[in-house]
C-alpha atoms as a PDB file:
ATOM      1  CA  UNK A   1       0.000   0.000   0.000  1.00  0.00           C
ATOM      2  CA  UNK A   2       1.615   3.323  -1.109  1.00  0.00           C
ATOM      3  CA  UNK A   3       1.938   6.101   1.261  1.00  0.00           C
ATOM      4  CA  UNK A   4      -0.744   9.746   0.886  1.00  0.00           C
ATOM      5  CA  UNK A   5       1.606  11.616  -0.742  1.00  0.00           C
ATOM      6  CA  UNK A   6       2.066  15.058   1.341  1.00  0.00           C
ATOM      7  CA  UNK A   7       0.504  18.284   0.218  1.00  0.00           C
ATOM      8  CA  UNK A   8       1.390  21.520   1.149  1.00  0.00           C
ATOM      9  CA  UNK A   9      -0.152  24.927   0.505  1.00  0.00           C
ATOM     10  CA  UNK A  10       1.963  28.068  -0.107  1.00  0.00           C
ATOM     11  CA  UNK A  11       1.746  31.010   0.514  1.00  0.00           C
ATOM     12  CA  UNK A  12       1.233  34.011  -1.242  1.00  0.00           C
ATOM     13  CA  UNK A  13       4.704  36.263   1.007  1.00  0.00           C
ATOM     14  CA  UNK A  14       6.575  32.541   0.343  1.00  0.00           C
ATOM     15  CA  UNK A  15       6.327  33.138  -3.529  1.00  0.00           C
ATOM     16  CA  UNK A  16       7.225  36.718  -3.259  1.00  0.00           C
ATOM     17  CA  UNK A  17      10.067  35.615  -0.805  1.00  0.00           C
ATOM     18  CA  UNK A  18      11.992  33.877  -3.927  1.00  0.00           C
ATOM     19  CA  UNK A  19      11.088  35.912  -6.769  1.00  0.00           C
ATOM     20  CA  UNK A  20      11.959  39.614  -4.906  1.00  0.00           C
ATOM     21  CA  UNK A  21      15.264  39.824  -3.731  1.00  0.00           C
ATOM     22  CA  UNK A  22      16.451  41.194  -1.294  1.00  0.00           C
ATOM     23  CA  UNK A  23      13.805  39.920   0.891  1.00  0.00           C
ATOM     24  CA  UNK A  24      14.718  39.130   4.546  1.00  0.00           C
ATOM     25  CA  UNK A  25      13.213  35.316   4.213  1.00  0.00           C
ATOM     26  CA  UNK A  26      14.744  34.337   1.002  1.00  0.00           C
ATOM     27  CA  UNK A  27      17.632  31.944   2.184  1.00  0.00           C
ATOM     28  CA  UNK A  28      14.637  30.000   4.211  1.00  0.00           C
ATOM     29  CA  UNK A  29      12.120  30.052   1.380  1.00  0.00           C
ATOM     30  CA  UNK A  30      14.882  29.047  -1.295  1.00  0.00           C
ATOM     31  CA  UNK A  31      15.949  25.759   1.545  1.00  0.00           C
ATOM     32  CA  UNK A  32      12.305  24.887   1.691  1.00  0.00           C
ATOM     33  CA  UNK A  33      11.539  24.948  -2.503  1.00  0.00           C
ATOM     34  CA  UNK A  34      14.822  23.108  -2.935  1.00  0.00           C
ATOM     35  CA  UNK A  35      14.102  20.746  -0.110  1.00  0.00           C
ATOM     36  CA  UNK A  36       9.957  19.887  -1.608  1.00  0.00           C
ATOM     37  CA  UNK A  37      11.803  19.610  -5.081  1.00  0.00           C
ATOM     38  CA  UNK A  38      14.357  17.317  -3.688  1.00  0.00           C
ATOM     39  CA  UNK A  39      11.678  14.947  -2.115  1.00  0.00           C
ATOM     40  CA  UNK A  40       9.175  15.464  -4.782  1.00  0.00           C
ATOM     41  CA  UNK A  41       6.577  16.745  -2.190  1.00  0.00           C
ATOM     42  CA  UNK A  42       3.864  18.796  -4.314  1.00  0.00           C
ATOM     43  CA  UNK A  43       3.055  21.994  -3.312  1.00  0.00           C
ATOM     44  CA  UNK A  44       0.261  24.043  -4.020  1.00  0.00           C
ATOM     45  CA  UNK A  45      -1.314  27.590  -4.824  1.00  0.00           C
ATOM     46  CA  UNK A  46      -4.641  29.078  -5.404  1.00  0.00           C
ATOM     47  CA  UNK A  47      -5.528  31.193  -8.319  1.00  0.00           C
ATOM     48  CA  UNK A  48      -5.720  34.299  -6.008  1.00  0.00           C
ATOM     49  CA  UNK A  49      -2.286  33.562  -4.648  1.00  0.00           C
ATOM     50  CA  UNK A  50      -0.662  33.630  -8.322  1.00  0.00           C
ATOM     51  CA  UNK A  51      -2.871  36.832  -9.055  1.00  0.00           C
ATOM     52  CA  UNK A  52      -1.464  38.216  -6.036  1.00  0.00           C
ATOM     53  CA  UNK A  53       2.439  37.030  -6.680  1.00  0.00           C
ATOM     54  CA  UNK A  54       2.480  38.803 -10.595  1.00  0.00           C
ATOM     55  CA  UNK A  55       0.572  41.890  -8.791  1.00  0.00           C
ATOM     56  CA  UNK A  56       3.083  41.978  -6.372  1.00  0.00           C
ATOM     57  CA  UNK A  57       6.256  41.108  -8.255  1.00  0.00           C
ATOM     58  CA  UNK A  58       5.344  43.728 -10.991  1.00  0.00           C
ATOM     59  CA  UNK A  59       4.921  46.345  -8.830  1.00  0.00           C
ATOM     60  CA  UNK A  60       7.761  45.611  -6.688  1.00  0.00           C
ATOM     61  CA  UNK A  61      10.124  45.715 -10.662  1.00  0.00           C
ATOM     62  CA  UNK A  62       7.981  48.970 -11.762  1.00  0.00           C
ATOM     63  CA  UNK A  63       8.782  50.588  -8.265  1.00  0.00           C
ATOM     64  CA  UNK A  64      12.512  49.631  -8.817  1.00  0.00           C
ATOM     65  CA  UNK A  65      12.893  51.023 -12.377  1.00  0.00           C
ATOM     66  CA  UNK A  66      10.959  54.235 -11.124  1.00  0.00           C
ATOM     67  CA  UNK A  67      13.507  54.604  -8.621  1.00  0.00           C
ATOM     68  CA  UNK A  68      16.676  53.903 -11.017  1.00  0.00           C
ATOM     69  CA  UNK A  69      15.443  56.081 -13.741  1.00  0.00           C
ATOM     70  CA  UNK A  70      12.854  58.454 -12.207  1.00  0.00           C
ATOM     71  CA  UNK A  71       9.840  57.481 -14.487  1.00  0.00           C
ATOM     72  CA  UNK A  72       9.043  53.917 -16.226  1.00  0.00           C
ATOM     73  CA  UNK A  73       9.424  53.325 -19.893  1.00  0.00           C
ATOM     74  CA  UNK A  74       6.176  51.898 -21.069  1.00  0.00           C
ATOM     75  CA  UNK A  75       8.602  49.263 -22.947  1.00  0.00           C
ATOM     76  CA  UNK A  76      10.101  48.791 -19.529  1.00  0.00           C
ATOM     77  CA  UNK A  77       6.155  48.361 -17.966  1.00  0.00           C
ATOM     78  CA  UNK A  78       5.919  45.646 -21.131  1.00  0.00           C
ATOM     79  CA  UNK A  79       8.989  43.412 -20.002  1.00  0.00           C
ATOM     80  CA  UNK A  80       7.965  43.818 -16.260  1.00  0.00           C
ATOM     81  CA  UNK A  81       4.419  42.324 -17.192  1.00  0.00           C
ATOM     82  CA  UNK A  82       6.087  39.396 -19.244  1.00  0.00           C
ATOM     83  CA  UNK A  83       8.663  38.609 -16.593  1.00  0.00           C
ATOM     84  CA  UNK A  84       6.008  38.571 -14.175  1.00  0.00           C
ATOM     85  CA  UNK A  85       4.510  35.689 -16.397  1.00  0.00           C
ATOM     86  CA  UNK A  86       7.651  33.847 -16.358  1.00  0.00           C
ATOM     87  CA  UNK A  87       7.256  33.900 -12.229  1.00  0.00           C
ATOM     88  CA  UNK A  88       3.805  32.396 -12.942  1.00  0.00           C
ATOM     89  CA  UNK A  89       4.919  29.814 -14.998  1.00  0.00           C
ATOM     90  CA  UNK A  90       7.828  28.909 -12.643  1.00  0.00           C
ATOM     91  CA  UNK A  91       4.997  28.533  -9.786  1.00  0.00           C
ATOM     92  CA  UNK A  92       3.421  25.946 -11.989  1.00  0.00           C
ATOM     93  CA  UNK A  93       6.955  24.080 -12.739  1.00  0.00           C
ATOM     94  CA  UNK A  94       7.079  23.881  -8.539  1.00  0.00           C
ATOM     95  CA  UNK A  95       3.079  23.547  -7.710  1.00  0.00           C
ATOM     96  CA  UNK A  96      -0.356  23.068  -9.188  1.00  0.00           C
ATOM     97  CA  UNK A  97      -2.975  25.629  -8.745  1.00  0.00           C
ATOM     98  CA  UNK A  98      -6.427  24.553  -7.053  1.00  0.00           C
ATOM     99  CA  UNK A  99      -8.974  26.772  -8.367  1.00  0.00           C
ATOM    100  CA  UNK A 100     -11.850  28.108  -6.147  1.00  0.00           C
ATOM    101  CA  UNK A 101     -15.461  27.261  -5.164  1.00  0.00           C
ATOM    102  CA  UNK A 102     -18.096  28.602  -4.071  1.00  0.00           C
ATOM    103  CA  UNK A 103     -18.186  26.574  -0.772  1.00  0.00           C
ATOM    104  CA  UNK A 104     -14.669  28.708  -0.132  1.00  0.00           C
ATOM    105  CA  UNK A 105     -16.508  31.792  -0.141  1.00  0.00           C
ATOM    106  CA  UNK A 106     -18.801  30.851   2.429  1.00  0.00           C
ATOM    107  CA  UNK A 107     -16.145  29.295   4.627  1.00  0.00           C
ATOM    108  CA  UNK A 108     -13.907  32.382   4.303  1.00  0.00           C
ATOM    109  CA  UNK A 109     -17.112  34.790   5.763  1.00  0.00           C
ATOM    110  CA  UNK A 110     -16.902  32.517   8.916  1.00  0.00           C
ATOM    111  CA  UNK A 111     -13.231  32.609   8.894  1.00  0.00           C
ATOM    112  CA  UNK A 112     -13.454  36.684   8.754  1.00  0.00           C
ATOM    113  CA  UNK A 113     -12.680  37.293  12.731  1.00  0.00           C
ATOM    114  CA  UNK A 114      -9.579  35.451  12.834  1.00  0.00           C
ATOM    115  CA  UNK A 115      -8.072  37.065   9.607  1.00  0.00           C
ATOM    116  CA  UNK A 116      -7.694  40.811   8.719  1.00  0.00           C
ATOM    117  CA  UNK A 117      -7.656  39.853   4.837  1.00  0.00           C
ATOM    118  CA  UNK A 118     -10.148  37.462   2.999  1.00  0.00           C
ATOM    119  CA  UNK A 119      -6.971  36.493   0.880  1.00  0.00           C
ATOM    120  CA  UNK A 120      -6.193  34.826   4.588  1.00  0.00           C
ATOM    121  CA  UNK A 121      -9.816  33.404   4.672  1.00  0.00           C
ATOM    122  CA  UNK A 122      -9.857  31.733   1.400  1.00  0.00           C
ATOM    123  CA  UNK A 123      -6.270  30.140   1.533  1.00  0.00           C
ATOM    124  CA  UNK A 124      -7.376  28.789   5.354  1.00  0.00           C
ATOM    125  CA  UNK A 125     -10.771  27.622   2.997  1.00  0.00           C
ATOM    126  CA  UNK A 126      -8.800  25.830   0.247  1.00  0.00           C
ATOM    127  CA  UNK A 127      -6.538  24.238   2.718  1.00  0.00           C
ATOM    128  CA  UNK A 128      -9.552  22.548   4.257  1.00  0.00           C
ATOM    129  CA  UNK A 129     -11.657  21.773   0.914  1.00  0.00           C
ATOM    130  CA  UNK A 130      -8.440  19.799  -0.612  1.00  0.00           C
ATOM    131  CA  UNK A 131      -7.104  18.617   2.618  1.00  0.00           C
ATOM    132  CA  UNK A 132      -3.749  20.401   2.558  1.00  0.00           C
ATOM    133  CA  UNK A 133      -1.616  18.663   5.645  1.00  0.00           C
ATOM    134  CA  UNK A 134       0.716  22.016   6.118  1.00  0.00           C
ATOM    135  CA  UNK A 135       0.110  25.845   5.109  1.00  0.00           C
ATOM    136  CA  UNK A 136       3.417  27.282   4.348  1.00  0.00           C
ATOM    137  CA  UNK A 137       3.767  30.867   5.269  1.00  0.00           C
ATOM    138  CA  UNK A 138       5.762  33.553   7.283  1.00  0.00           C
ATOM    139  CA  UNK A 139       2.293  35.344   8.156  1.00  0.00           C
ATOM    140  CA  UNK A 140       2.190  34.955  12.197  1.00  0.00           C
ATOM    141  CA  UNK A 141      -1.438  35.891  12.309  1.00  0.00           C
ATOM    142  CA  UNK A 142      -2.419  33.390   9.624  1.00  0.00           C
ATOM    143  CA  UNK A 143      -0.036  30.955  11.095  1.00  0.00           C
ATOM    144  CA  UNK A 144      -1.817  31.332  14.810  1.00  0.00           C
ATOM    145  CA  UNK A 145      -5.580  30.933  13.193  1.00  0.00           C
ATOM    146  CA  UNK A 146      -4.960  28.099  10.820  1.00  0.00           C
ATOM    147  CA  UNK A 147      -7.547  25.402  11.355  1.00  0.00           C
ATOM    148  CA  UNK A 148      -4.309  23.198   9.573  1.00  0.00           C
ATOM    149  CA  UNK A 149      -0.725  22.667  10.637  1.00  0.00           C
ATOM    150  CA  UNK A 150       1.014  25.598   9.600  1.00  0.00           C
ATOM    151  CA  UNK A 151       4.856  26.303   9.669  1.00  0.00           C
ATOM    152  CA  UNK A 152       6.539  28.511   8.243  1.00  0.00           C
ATOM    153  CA  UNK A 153       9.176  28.041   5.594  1.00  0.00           C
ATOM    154  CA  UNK A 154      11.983  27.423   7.708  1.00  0.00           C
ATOM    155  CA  UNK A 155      10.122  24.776   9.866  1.00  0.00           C
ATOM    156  CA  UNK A 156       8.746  23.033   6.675  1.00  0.00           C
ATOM    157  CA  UNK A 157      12.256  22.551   5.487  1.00  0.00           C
ATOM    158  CA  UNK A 158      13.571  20.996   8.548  1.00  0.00           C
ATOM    159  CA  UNK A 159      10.451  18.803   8.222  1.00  0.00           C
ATOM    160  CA  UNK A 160      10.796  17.868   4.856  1.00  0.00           C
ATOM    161  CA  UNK A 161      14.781  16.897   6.097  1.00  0.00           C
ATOM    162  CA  UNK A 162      13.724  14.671   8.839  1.00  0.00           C
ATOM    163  CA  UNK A 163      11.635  12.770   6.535  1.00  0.00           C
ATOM    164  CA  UNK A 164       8.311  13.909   7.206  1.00  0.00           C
ATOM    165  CA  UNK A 165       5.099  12.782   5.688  1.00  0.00           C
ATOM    166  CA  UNK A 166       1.780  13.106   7.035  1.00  0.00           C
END
């Protein structure tokens, strides 16, 4: 009998974490995508976290290139929108998207007093509809309101090296 293979859901910060750099949590986000490659554990993402990481990411590059050369090229904004892409696709090379449903909706208005953002409330709702076994994140709120184990990068990655699976 084969073993449930594990499945983890990241993050939106843990996506932005290795595609921004610079960012304080990059060396433990980087140790905990090499360590899931490693082990083949499959990782996961929601729609609205991908919107969220080329949203982010983009306007993290257009504030950049603002700052370099005071204003930003529109054939600079052009590049910045297909590199963003290239992000996306790299989330798919690592993870598979889980779309959304209705039923997440609902469960993320009852979720609303633990989180201050519904992003919170539906990534806490897909976790439980596809019965994710650890959220992946560095948000402490999040983190503390989780109705599923969740660690944050760092912590998954020392998991994932002791051999953890369920």
């Amino acid at each position: 009998m084969s073993e449930k293979p594990l499945l983890i859901m990241v993050d939106t910060n843990v996506w932005i974490d290795l595609y921004v750099p610079n960012r304080p949590r990059r060396e433990e986000s980087l140790a905990f995508f090499r360590a899931s490659q490693r082990d083949g554990i499959e990782l996961v993402f929601t729609l609205e976290i991908a919107r969220a990481v080329f949203r982010i990411v983009s306007f993290e590059a257009k504030n950049w290139v603002r700052h370099e050369k005071g204003e930003l090229p529109e054939s600079f904004a052009r590049a910045i929108a297909r590199h963003s892409w290239d992000f996306i696709e790299n989330m798919q090379e690592h993870g598979t998207p889980v779309g959304s449903s209705p039923a997440d909706l609902w469960l993320a208005s009852k979720l609303q007093d633990d989180h201050a953002e519904i992003e919170d409330d539906l990534i806490v709702a897909a976790c439980m509809r596809i019965k994710a076994d650890y959220l992946v994140t560095n948000d402490e709120q999040l983190m503390r309101h989780a109705p599923v184990a969740a660690v944050t990068p760092q912590m998954m990655a020392k998991l994932i090296e002791t051999g953890i699976r369920t």
